[in-house]
PDB file of N, CA and C in Angstrom:
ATOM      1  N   UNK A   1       8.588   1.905 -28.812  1.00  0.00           N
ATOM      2  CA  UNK A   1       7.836   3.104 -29.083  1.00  0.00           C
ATOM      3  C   UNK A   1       8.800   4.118 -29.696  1.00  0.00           C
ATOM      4  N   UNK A   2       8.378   4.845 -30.963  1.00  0.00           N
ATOM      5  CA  UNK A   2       9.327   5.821 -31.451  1.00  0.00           C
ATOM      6  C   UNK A   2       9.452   6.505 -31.010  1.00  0.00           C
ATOM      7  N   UNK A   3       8.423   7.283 -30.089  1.00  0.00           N
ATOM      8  CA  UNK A   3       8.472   8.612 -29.498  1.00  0.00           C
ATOM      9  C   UNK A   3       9.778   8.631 -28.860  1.00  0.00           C
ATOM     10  N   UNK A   4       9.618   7.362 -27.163  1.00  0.00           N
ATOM     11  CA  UNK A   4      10.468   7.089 -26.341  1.00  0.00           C
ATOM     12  C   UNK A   4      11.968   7.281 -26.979  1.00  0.00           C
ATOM     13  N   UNK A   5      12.209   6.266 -28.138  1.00  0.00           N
ATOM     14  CA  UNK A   5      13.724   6.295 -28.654  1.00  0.00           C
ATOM     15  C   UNK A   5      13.865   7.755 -29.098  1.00  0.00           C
ATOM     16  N   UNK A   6      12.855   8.357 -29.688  1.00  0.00           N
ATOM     17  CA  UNK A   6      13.702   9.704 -29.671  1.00  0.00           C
ATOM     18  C   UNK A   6      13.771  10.398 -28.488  1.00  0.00           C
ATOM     19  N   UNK A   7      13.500  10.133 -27.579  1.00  0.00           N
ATOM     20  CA  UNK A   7      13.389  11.200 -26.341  1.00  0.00           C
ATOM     21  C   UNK A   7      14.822  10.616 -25.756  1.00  0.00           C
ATOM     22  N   UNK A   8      15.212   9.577 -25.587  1.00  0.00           N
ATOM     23  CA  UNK A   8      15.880   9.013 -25.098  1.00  0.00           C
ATOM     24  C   UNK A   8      17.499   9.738 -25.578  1.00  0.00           C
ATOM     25  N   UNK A   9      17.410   9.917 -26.648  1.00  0.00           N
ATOM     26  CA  UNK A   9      18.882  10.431 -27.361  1.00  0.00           C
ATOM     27  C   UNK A   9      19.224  11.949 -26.488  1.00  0.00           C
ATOM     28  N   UNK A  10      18.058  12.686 -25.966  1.00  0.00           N
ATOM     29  CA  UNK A  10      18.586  13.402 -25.155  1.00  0.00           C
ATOM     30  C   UNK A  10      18.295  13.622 -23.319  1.00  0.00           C
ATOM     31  N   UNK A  11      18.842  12.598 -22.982  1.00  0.00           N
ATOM     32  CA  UNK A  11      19.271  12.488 -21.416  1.00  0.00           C
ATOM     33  C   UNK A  11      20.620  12.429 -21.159  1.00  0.00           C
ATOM     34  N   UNK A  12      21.561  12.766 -22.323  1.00  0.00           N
ATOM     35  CA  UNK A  12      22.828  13.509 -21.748  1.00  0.00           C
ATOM     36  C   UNK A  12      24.128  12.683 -21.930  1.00  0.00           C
ATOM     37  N   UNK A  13      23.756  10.732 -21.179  1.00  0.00           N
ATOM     38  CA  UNK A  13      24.559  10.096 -21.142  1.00  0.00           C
ATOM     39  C   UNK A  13      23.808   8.747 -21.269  1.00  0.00           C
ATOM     40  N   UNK A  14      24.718   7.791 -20.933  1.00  0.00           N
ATOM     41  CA  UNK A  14      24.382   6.634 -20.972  1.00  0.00           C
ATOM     42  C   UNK A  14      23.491   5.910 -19.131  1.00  0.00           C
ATOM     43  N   UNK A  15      24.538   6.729 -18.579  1.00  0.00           N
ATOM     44  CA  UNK A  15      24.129   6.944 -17.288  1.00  0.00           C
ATOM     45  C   UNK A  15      22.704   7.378 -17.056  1.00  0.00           C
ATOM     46  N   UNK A  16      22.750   8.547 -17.872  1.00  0.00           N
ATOM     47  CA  UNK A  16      21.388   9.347 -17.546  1.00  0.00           C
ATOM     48  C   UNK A  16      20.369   8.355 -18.506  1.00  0.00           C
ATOM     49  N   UNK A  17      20.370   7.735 -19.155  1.00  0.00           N
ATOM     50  CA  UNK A  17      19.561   6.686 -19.680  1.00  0.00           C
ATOM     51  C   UNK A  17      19.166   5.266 -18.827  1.00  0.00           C
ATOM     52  N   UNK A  18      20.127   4.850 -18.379  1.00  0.00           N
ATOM     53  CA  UNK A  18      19.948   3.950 -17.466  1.00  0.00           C
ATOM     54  C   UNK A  18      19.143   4.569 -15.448  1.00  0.00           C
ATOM     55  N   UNK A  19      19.317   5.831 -15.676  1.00  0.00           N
ATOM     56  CA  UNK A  19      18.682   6.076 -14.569  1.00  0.00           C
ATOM     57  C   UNK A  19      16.790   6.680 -15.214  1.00  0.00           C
ATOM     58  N   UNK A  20      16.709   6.617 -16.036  1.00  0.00           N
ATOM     59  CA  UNK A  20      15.678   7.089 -16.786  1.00  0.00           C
ATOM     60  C   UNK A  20      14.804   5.831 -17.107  1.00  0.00           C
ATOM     61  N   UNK A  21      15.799   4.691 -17.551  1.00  0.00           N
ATOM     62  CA  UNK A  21      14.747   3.209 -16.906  1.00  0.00           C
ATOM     63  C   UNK A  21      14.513   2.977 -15.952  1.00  0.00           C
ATOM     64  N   UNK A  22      15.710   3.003 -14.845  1.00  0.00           N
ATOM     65  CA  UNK A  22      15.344   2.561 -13.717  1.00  0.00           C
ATOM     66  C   UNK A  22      13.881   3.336 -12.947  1.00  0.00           C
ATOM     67  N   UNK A  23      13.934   4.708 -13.194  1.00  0.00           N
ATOM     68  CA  UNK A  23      12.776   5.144 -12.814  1.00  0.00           C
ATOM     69  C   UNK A  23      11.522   4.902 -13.514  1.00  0.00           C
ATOM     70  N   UNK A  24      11.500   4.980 -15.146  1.00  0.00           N
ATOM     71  CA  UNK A  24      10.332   3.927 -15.407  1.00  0.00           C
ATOM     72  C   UNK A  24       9.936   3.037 -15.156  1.00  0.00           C
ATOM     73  N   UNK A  25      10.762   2.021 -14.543  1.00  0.00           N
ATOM     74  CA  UNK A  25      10.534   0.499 -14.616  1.00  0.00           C
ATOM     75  C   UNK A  25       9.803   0.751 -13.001  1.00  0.00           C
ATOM     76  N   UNK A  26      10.460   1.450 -11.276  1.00  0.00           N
ATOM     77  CA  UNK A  26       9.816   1.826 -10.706  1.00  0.00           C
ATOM     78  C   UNK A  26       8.365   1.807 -10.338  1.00  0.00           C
ATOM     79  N   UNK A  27       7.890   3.155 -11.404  1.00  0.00           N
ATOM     80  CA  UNK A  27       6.515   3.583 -12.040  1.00  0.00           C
ATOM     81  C   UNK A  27       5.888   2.323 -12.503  1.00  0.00           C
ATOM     82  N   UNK A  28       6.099   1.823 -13.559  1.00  0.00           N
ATOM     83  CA  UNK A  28       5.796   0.906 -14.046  1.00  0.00           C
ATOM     84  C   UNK A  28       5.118  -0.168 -12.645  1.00  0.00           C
ATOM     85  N   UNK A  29       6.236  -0.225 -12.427  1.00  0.00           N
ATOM     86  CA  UNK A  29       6.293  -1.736 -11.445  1.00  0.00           C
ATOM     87  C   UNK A  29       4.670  -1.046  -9.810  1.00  0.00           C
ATOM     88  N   UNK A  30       5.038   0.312  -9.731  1.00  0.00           N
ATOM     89  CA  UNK A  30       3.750   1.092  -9.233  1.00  0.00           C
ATOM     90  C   UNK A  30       2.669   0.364  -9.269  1.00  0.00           C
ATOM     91  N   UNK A  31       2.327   1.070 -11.082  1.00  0.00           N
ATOM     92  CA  UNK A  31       0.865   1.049 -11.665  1.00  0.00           C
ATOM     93  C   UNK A  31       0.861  -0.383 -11.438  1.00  0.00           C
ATOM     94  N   UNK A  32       1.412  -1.289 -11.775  1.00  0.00           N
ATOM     95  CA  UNK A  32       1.076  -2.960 -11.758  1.00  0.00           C
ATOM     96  C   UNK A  32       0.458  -3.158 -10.391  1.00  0.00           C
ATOM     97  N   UNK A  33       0.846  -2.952  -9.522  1.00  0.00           N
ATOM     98  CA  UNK A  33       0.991  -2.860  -7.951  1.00  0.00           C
ATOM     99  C   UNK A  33      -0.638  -2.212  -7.319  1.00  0.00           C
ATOM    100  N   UNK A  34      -1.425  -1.562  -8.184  1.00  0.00           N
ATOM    101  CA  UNK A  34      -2.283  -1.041  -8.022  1.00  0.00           C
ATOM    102  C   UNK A  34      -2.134   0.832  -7.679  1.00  0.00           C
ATOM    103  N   UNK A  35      -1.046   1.357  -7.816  1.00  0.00           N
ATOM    104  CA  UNK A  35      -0.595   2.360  -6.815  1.00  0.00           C
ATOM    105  C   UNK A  35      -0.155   3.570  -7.563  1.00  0.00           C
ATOM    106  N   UNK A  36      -1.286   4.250  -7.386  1.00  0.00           N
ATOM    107  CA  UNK A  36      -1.011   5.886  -8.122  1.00  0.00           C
ATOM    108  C   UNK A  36       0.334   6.059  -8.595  1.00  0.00           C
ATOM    109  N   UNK A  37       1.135   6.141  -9.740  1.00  0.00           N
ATOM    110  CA  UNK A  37       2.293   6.461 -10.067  1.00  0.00           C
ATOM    111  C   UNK A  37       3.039   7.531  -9.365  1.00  0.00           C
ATOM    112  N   UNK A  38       2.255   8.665  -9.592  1.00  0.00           N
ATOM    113  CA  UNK A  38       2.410  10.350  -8.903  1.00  0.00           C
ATOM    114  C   UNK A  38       2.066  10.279  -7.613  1.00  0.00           C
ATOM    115  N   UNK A  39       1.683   9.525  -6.959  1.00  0.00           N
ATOM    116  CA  UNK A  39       1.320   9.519  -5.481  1.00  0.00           C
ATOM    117  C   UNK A  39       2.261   8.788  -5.042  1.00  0.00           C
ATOM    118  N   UNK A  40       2.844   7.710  -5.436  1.00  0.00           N
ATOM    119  CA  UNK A  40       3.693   6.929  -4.828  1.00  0.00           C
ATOM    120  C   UNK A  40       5.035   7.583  -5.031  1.00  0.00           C
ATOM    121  N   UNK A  41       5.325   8.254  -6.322  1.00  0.00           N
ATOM    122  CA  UNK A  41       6.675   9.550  -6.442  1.00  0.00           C
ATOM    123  C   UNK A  41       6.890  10.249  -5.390  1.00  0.00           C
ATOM    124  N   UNK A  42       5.755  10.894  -4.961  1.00  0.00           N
ATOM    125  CA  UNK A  42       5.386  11.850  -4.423  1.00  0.00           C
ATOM    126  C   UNK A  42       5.931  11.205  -2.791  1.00  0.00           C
ATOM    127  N   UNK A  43       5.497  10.866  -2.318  1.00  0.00           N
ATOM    128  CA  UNK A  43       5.632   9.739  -0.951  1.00  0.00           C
ATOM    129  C   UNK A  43       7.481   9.725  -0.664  1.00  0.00           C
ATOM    130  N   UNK A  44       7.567   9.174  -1.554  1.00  0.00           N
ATOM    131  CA  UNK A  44       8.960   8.414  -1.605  1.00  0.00           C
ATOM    132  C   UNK A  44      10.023   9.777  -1.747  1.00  0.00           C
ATOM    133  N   UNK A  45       9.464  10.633  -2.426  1.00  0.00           N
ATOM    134  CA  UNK A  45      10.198  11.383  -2.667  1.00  0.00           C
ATOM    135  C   UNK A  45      10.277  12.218  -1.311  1.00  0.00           C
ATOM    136  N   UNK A  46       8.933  12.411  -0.870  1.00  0.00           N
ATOM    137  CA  UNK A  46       8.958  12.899   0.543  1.00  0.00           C
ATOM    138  C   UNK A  46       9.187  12.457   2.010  1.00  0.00           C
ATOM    139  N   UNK A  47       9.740  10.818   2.229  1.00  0.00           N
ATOM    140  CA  UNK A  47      10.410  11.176   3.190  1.00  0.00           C
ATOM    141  C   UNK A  47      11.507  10.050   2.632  1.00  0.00           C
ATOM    142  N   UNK A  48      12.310   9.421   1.569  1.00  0.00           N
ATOM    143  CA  UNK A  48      13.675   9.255   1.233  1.00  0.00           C
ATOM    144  C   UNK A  48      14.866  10.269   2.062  1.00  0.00           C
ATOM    145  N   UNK A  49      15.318  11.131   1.868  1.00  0.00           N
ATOM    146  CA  UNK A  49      16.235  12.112   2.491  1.00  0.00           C
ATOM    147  C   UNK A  49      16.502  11.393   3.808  1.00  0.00           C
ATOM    148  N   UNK A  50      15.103  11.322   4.711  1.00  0.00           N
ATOM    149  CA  UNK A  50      15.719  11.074   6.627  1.00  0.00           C
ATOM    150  C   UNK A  50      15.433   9.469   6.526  1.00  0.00           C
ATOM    151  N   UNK A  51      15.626   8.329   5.449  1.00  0.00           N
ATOM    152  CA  UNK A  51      14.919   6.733   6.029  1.00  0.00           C
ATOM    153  C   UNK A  51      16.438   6.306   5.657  1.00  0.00           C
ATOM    154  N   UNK A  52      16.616   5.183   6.883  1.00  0.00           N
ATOM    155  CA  UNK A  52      17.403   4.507   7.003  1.00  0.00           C
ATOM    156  C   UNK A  52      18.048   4.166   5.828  1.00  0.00           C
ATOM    157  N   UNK A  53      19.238   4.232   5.132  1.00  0.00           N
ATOM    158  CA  UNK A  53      19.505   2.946   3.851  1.00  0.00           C
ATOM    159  C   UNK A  53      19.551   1.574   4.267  1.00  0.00           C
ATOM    160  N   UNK A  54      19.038   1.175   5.438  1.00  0.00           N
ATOM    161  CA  UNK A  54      19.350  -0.420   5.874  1.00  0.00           C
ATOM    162  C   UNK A  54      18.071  -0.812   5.601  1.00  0.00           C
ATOM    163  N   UNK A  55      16.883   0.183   5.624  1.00  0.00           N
ATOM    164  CA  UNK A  55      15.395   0.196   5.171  1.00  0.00           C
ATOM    165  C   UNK A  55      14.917   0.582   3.657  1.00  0.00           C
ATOM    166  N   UNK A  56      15.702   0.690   2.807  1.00  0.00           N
ATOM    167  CA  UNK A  56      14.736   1.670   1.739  1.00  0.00           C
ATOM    168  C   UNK A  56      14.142   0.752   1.118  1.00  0.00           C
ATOM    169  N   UNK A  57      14.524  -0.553   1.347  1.00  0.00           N
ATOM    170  CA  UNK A  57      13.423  -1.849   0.536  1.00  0.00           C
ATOM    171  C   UNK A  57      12.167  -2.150   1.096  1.00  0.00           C
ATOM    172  N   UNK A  58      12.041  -0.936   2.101  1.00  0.00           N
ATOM    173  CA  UNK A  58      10.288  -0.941   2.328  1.00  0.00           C
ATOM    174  C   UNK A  58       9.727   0.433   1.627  1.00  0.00           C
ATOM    175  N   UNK A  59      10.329   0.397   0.784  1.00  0.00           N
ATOM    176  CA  UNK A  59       9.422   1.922  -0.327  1.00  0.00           C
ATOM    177  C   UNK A  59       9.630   0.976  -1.475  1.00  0.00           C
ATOM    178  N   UNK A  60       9.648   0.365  -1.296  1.00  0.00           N
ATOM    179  CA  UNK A  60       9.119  -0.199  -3.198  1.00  0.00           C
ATOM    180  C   UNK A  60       7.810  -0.711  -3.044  1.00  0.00           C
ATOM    181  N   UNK A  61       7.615  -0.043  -4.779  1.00  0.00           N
ATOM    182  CA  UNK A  61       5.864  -0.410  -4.548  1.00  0.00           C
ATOM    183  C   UNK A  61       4.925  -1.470  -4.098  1.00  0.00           C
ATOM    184  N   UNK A  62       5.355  -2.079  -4.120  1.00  0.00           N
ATOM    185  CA  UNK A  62       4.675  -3.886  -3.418  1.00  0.00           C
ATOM    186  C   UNK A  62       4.818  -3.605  -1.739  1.00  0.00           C
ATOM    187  N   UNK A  63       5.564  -3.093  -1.391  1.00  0.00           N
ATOM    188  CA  UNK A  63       5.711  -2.936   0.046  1.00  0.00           C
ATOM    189  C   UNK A  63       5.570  -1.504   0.772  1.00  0.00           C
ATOM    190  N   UNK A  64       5.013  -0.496   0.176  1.00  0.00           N
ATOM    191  CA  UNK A  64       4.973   0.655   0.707  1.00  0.00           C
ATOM    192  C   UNK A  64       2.903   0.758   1.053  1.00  0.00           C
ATOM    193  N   UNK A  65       3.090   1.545   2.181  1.00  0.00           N
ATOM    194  CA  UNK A  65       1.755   1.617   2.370  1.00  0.00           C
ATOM    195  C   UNK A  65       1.235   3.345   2.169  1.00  0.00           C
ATOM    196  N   UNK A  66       0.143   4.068   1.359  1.00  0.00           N
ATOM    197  CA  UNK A  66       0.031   5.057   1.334  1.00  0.00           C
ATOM    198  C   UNK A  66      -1.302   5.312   1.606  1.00  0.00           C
TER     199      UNK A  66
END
């Protein structure tokens, strides 16, 4: 998509590009999943901070319940 490649030239770094897929692909991987994009952001974003890191592979979209 042209739009995307031009948007892409400004996220700063290479870093900031690769974290800019990873969160599309995320989303992406969401909507496939059946699962509000913005609702499931939203979720994750709200309680990430206090969940275990020995747990966070129960917030991906295939496995999160909302």
């Amino acid at each position: 998509m042209s739009v995307g490649r031009k948007n892409y030239l400004f996220l700063g770094s290479d870093a900031g590009g690769e974290r800019a897929a990873t969160l599309y692909s995320l989303l992406g991987t969401a909507k496939l999943n059946g699962i509000n994009p913005e609702a499931y952001l939203r979720h994750v974003l709200s309680v990430i901070a206090d969940y275990p890191v020995n747990r966070v592979d129960e917030l991906l979209p295939w496995r999160v319940q909302l």
